[in-house]
N, C-alpha and C. Protein backbone atom coordinates (compact mmCIF):
# COMPACT_ATOMS: atom_id res chain seq x y z
N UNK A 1 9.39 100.12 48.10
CA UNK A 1 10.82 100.10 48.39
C UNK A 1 11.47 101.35 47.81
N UNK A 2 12.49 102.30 48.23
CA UNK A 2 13.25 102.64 47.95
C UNK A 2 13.93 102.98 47.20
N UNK A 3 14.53 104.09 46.33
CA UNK A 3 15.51 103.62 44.99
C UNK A 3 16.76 103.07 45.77
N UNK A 4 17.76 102.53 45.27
CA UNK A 4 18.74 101.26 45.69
C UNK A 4 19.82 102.35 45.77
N UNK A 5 20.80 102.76 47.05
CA UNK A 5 21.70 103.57 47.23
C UNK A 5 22.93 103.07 45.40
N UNK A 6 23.27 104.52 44.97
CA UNK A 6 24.29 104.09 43.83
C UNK A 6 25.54 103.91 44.58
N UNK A 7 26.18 102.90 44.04
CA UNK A 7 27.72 102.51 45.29
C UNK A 7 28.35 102.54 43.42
N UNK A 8 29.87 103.30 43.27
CA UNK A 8 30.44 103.45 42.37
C UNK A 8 32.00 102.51 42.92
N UNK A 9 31.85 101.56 42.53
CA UNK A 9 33.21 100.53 42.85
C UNK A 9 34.11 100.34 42.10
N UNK A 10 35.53 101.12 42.62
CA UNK A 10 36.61 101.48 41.85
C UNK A 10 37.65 100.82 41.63
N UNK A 11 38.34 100.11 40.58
CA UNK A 11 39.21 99.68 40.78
C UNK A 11 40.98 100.22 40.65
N UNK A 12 41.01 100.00 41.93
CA UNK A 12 42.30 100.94 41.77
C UNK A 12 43.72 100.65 41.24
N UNK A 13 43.77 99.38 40.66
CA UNK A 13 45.21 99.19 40.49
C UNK A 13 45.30 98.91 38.75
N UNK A 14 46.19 99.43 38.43
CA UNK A 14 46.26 99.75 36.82
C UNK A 14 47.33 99.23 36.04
N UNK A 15 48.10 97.96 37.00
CA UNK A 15 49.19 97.15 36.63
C UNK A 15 48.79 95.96 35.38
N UNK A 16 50.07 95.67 34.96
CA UNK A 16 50.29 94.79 33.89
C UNK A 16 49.70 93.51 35.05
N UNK A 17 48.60 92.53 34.73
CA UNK A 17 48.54 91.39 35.11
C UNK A 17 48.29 91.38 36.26
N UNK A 18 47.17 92.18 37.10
CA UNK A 18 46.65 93.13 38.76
C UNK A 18 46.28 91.84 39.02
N UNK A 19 45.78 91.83 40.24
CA UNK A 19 44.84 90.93 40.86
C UNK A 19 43.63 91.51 41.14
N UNK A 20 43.77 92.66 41.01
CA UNK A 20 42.30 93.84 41.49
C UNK A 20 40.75 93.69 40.95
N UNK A 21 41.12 93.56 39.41
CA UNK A 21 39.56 92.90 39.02
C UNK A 21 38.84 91.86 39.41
N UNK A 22 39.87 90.56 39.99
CA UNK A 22 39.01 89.66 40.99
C UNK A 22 38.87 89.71 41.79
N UNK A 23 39.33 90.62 42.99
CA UNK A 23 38.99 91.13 44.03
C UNK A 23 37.66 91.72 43.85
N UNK A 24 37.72 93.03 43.42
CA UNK A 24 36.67 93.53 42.52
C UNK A 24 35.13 92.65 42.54
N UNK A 25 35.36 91.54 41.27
CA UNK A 25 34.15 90.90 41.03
C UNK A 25 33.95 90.24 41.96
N UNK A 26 34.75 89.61 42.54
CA UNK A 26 34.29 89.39 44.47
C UNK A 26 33.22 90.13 45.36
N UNK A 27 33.97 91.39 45.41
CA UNK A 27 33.29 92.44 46.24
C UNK A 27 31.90 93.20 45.35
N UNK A 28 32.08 93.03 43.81
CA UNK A 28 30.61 93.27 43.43
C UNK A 28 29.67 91.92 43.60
N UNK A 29 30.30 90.93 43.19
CA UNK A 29 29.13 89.63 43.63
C UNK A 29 28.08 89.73 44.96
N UNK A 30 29.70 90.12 45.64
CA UNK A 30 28.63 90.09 47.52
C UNK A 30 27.47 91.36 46.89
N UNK A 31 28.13 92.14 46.79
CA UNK A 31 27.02 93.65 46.27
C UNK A 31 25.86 93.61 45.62
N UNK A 32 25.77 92.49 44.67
CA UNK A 32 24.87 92.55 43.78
C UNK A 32 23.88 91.45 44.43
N UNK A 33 24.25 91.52 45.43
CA UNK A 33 23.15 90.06 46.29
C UNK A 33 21.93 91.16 47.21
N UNK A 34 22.44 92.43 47.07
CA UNK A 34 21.73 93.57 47.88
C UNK A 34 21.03 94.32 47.16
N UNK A 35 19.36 94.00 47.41
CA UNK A 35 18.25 95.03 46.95
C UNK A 35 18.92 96.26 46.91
N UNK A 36 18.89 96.92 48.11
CA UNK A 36 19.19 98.34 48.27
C UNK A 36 20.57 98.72 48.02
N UNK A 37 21.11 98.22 47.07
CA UNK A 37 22.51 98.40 46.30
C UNK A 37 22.54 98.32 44.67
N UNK A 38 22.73 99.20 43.83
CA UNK A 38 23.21 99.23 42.31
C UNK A 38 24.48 99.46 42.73
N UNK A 39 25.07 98.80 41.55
CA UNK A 39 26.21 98.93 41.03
C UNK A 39 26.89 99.81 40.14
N UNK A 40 28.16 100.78 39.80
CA UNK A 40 28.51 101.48 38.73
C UNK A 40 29.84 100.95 38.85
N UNK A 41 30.67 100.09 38.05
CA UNK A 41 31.79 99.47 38.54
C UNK A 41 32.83 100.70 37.45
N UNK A 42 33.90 100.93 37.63
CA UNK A 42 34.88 102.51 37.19
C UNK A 42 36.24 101.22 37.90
N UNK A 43 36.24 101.07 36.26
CA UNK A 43 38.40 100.44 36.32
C UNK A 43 39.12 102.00 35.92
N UNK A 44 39.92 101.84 36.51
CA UNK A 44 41.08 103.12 36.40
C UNK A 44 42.35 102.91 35.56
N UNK A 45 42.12 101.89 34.77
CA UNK A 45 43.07 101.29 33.79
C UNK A 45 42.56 101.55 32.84
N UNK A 46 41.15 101.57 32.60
CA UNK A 46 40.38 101.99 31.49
C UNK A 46 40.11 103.44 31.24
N UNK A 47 40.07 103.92 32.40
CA UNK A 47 39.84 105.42 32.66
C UNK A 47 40.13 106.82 31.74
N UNK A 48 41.40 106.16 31.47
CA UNK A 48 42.05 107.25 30.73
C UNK A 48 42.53 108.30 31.09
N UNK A 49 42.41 108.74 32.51
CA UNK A 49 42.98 109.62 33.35
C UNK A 49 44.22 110.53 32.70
N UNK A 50 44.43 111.48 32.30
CA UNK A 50 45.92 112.33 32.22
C UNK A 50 46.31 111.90 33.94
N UNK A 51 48.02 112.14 33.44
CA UNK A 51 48.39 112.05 34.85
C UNK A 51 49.00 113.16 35.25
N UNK A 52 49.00 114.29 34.73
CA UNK A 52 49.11 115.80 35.15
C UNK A 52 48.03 116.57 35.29
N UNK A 53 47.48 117.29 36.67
CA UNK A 53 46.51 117.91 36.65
C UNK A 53 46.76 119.51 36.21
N UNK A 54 45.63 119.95 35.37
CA UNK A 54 45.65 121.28 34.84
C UNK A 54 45.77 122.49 35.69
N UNK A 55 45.85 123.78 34.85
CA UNK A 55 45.92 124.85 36.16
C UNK A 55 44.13 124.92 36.15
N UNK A 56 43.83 125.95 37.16
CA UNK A 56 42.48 125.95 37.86
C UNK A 56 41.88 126.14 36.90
N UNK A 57 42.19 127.22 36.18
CA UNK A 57 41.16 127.83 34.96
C UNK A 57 41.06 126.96 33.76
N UNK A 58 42.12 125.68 33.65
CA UNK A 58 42.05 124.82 32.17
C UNK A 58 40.46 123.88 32.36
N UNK A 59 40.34 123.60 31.04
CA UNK A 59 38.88 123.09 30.79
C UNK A 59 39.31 121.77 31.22
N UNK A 60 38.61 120.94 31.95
CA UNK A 60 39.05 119.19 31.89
C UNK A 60 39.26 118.07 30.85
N UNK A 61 40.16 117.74 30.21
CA UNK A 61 39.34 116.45 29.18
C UNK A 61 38.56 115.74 29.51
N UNK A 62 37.94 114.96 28.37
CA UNK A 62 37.05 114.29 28.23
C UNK A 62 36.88 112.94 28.93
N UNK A 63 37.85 112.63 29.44
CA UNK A 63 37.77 111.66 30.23
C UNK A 63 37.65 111.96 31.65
N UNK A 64 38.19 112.95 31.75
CA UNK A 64 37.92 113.56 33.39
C UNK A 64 36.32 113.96 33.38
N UNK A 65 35.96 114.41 32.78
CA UNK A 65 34.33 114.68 32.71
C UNK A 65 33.27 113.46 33.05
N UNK A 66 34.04 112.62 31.59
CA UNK A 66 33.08 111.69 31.65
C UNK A 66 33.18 110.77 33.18
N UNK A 67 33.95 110.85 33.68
CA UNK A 67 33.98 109.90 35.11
C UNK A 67 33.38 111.07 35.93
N UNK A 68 33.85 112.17 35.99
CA UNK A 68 33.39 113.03 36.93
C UNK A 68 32.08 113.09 37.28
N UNK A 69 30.89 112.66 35.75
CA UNK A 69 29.52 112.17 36.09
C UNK A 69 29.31 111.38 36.55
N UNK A 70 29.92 110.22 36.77
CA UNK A 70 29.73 109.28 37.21
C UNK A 70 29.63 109.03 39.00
N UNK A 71 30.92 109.95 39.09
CA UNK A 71 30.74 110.20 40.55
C UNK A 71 29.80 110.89 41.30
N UNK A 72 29.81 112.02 40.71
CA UNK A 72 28.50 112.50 40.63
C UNK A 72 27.46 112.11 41.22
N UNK A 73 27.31 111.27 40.08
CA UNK A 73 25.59 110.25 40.09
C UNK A 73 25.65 109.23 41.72
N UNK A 74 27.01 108.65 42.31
CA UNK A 74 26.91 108.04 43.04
C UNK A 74 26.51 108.11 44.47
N UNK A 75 26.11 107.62 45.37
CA UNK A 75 25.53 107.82 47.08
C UNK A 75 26.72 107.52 47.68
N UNK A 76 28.12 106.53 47.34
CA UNK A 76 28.63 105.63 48.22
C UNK A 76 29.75 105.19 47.07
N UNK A 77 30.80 105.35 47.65
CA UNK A 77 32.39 104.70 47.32
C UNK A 77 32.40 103.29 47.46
N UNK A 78 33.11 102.34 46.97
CA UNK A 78 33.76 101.28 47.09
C UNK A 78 35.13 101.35 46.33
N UNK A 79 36.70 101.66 47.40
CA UNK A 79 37.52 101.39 46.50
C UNK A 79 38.61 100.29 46.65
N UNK A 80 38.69 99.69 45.77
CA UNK A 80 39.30 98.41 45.71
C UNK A 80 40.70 98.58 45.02
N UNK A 81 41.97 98.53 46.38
CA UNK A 81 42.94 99.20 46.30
C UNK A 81 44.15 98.09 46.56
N UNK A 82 45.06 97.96 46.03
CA UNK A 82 46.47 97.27 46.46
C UNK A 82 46.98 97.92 47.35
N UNK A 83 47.89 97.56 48.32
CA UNK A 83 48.49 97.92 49.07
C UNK A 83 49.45 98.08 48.63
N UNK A 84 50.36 98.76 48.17
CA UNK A 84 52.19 98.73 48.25
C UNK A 84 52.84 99.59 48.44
N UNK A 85 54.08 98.68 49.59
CA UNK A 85 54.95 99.83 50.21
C UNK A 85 53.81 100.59 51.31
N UNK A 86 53.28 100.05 52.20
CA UNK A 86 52.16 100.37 53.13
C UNK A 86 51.52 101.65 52.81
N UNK A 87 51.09 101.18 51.34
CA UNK A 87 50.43 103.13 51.10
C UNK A 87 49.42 102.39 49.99
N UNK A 88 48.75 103.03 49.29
CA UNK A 88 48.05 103.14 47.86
C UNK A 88 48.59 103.24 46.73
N UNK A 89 48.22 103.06 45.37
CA UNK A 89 48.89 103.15 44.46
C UNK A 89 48.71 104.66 43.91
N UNK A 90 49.66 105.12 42.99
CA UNK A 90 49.50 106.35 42.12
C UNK A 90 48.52 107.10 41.63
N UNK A 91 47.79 105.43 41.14
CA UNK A 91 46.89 105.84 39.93
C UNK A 91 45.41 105.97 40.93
N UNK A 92 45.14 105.64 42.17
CA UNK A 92 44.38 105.80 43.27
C UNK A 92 44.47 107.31 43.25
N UNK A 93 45.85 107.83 44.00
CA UNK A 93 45.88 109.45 44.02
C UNK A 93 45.62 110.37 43.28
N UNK A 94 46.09 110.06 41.47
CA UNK A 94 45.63 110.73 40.89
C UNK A 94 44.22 111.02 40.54
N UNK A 95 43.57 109.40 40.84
CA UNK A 95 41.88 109.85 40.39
C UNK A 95 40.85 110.79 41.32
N UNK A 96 41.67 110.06 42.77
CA UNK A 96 40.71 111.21 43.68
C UNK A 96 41.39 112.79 43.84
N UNK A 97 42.51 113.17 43.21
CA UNK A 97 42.69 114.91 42.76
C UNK A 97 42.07 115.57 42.06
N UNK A 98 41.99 114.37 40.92
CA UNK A 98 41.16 115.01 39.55
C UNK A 98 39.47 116.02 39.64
N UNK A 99 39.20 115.15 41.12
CA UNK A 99 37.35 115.67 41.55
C UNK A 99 37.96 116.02 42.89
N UNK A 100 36.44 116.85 43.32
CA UNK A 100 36.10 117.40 44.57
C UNK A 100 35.14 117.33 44.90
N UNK A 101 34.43 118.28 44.38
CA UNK A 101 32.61 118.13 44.87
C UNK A 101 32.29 116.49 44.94
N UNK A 102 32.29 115.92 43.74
CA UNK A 102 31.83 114.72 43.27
C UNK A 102 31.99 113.83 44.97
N UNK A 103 33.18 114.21 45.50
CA UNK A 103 33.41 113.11 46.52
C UNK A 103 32.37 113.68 48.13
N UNK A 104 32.55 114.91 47.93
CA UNK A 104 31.94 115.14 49.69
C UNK A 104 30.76 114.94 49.63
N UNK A 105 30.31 114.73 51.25
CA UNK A 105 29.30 114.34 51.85
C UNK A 105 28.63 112.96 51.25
N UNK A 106 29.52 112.13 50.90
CA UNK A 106 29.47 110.94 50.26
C UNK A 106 30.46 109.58 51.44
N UNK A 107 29.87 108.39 51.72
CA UNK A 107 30.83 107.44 52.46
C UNK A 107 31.31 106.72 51.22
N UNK A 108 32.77 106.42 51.71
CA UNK A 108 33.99 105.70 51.40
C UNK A 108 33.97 104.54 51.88
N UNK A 109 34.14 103.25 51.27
CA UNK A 109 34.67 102.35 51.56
C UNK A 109 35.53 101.94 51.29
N UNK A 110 37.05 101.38 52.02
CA UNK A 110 37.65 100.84 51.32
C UNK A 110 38.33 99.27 51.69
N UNK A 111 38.53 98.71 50.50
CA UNK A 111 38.99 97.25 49.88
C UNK A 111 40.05 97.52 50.06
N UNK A 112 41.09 96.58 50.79
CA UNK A 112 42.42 96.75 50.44
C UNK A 112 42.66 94.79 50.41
N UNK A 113 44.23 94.67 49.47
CA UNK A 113 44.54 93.44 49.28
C UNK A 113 46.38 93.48 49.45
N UNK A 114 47.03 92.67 49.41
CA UNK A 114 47.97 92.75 49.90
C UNK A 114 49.14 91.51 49.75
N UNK A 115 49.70 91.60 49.39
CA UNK A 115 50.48 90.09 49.22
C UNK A 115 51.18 89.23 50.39
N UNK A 116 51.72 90.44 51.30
CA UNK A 116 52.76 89.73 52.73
C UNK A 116 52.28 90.82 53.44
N UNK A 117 51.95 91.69 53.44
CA UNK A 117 52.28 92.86 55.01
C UNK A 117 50.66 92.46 55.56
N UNK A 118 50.34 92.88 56.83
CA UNK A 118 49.41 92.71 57.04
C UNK A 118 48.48 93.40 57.05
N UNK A 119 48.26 94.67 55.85
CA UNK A 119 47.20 95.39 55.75
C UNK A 119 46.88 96.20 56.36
N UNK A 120 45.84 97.36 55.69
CA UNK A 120 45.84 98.07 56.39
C UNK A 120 45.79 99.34 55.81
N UNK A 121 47.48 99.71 55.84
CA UNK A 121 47.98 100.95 55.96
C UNK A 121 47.69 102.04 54.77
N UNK A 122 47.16 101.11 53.54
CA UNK A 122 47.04 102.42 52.57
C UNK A 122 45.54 102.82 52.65
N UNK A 123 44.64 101.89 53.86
CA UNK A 123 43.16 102.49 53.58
C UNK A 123 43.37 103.48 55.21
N UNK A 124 44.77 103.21 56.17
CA UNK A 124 44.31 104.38 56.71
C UNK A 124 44.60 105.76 56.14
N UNK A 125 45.66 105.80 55.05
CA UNK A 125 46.07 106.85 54.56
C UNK A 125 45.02 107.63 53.71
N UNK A 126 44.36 106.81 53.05
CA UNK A 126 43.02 106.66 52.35
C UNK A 126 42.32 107.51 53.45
N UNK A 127 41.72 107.29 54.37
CA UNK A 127 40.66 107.82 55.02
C UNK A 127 41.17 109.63 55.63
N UNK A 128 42.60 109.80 55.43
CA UNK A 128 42.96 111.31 55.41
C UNK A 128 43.10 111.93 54.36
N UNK A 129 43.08 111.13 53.51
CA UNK A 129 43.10 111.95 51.88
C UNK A 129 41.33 112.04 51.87
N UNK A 130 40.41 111.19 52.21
CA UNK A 130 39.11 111.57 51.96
C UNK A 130 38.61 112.64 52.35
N UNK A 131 39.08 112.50 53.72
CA UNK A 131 38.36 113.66 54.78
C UNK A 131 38.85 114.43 54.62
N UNK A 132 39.91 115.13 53.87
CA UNK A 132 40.37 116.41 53.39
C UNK A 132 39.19 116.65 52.45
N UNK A 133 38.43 116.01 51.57
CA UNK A 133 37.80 116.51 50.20
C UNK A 133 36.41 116.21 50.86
N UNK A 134 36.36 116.02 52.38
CA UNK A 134 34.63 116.42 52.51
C UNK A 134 34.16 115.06 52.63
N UNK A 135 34.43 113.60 52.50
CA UNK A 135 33.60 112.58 52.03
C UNK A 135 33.87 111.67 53.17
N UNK A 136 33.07 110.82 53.60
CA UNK A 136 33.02 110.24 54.57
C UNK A 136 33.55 108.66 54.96
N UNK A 137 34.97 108.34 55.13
CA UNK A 137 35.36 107.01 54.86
C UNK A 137 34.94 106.28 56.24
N UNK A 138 33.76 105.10 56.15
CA UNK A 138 33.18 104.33 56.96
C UNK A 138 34.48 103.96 57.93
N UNK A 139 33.97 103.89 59.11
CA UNK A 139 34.96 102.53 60.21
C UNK A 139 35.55 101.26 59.59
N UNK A 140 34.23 100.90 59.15
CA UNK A 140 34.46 98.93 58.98
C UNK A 140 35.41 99.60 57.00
N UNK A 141 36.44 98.56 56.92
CA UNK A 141 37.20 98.15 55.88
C UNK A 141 37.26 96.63 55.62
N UNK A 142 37.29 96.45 54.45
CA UNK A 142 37.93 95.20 54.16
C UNK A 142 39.19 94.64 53.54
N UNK A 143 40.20 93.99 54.89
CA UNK A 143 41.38 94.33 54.59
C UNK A 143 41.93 92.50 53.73
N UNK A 144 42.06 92.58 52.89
CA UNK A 144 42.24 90.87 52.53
C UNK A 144 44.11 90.90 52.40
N UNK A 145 44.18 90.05 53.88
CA UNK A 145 46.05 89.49 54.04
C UNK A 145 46.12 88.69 53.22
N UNK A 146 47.50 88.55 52.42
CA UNK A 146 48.23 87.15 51.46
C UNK A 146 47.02 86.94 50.58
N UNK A 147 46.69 87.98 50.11
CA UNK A 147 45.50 87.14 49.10
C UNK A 147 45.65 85.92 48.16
N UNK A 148 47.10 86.07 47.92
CA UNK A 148 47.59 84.83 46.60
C UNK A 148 47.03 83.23 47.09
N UNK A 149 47.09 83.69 48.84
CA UNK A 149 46.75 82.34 49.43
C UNK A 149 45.97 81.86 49.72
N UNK A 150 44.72 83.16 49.20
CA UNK A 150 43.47 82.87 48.87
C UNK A 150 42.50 81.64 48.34
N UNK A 151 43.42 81.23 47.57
CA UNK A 151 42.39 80.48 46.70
C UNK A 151 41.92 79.23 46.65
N UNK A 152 41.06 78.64 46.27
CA UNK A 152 40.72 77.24 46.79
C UNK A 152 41.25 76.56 45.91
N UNK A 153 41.24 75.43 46.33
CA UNK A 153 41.22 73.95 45.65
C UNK A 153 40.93 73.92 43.87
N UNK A 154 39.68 74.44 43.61
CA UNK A 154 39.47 73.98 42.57
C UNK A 154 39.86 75.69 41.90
N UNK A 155 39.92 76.59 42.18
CA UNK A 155 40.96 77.91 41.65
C UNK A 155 40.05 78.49 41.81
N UNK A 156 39.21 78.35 42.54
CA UNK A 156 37.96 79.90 43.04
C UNK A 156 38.93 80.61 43.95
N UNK A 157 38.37 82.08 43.84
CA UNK A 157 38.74 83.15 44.95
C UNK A 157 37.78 83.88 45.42
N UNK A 158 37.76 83.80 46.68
CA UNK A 158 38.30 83.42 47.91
C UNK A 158 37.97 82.27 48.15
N UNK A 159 38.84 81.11 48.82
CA UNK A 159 38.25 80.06 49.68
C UNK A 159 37.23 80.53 50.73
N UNK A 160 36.67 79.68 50.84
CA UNK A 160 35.45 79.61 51.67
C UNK A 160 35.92 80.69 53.24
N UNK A 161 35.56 81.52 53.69
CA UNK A 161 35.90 82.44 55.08
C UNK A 161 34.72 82.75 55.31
N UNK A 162 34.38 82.07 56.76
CA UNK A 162 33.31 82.80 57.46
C UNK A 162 33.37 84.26 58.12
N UNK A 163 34.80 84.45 58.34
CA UNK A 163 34.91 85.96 58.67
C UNK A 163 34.87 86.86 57.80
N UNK A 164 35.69 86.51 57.25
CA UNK A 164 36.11 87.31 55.73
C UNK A 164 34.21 87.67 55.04
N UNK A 165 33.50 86.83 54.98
CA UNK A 165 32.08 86.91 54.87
C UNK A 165 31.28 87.69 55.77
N UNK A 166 31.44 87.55 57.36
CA UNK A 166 31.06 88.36 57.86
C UNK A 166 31.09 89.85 57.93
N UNK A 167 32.65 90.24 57.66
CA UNK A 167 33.36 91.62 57.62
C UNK A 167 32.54 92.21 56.48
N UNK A 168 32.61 91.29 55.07
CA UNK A 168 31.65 92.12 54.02
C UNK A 168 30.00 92.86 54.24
N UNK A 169 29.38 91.05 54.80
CA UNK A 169 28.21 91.39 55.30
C UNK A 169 28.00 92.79 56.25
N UNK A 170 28.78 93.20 57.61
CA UNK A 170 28.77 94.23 58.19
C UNK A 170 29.10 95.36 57.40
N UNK A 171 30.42 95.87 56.46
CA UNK A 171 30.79 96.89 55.91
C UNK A 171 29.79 97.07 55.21
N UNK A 172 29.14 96.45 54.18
CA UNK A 172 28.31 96.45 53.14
C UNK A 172 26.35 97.11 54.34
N UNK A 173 26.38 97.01 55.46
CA UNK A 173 25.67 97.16 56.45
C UNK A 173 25.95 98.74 56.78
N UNK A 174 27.15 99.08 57.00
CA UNK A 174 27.58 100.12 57.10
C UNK A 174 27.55 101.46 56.03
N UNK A 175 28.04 100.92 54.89
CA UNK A 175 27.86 101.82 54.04
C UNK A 175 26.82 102.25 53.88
N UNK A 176 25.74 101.04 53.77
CA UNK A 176 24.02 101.23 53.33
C UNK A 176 24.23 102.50 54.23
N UNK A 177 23.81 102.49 55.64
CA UNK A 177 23.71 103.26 56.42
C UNK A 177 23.79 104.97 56.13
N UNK A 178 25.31 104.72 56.05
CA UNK A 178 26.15 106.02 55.37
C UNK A 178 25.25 106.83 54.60
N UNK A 179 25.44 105.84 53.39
CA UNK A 179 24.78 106.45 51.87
C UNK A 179 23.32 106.71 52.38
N UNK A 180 22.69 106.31 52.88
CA UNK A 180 21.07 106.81 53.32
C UNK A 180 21.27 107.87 53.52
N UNK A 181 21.58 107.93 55.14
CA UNK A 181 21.90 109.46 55.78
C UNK A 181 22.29 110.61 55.45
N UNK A 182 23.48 109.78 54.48
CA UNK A 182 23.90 111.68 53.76
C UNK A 182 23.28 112.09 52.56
N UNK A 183 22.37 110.70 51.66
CA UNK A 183 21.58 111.39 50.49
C UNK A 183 20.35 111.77 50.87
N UNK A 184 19.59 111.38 52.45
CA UNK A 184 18.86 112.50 53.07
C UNK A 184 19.35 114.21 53.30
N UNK A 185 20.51 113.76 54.38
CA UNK A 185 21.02 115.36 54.57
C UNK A 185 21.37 116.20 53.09
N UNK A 186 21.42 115.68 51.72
CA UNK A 186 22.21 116.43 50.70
C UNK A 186 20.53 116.59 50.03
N UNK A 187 19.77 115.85 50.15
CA UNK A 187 18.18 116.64 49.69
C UNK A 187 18.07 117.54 50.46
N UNK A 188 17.95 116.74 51.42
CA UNK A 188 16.97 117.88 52.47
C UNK A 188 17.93 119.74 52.24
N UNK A 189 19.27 119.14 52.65
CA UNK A 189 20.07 120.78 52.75
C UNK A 189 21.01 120.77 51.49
N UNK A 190 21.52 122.03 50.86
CA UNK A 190 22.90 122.31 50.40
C UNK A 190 24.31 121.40 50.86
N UNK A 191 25.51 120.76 51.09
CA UNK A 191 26.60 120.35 51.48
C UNK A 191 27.26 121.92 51.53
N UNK A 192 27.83 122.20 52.39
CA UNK A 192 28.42 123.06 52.89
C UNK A 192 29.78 123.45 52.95
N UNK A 193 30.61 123.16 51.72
CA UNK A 193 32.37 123.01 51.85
C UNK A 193 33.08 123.79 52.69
């Protein structure tokens, strides 16, 4: 077998009291059910991110580094994003400015969640901020509407969805894909900016 594509799954929302980390351990559970998938899970609350980027020539801190390996190291995005105000959050924008290389010739996935609107709109905005920096944001998304209304009976999240299951099963199908192909094309050749 294979070494297991690295998928680096981000969490993007950095609020007092998020819902994002259970989304999150959601979307790593399904993940971690897949041979040909490791995990590197990167909260952006923890991150430490500055939120002013330097001029070209300043050295990075230490926290920009240390994630910057991380990305690095990865085959494949997962980012697990709130929706608000039909866009992404801040702390989303600032992390993918901070890198470049790290992201191209790499697939994107993205998680979005949402309280009332019906989704969507900050993973299409998402997929033009990627493709500016080179990296490849898959077709299939996973868009979760009213998540609050998610939850079951006994306080699990998600209630039981056969679609909602299916959509993972396919995206998670998709990415594999992705991440193969381009960590062939990035042995085999140079990435080409």
């Amino acid at each position: 077998m294979r070494e297991p594509m690295r998928v680096a799954l981000i969490v993007g929302s950095t609020r007092t009291g998020r819902f994002g980390p259970l989304v999150a351990d959601w979307f790593a559970g399904r993940l971690a059910r897949r041979r040909d998938l490791s995990l590197d899970r990167i909260d952006l609350a923890t991150a430490a991110l500055p939120h002013q980027l330097p001029d070209l020539d300043e050295e990075h801190p230490d926290p920009v580094r240390a994630l910057g390996s991380r990305l690095a190291a990865a085959d494949a995005f997962v980012l697990v994003t709130p929706e608000y105000n039909r866009s992404f959050p801040a702390a989303v924008k600032n992390a993918i400015d901070w890198f470049d290389t790290e992201w191209a010739a790499k697939p994107v996935c993205v998680v979005t969640y949402c309280r009332d609107t019906e989704g969507g709109h900050g993973a299409a905005q998402l997929r033009q901020v990627f493709g500016e920096l080179n990296a490849v944001p898959i077709r299939r998304t996973v868009t979760i509407t009213k998540a609050w209304q998610r939850f079951a009976v006994d306080g699990s999240w998600p209630r039981r969805d056969p679609e909602l299951d299916d959509t993972v099963e396919c995206t998670l199908d998709q990415l594999t894909w992705w991440a193969t192909a381009l960590r062939t094309a990035r042995t085999t050749a140079p990435f080409v900016p």
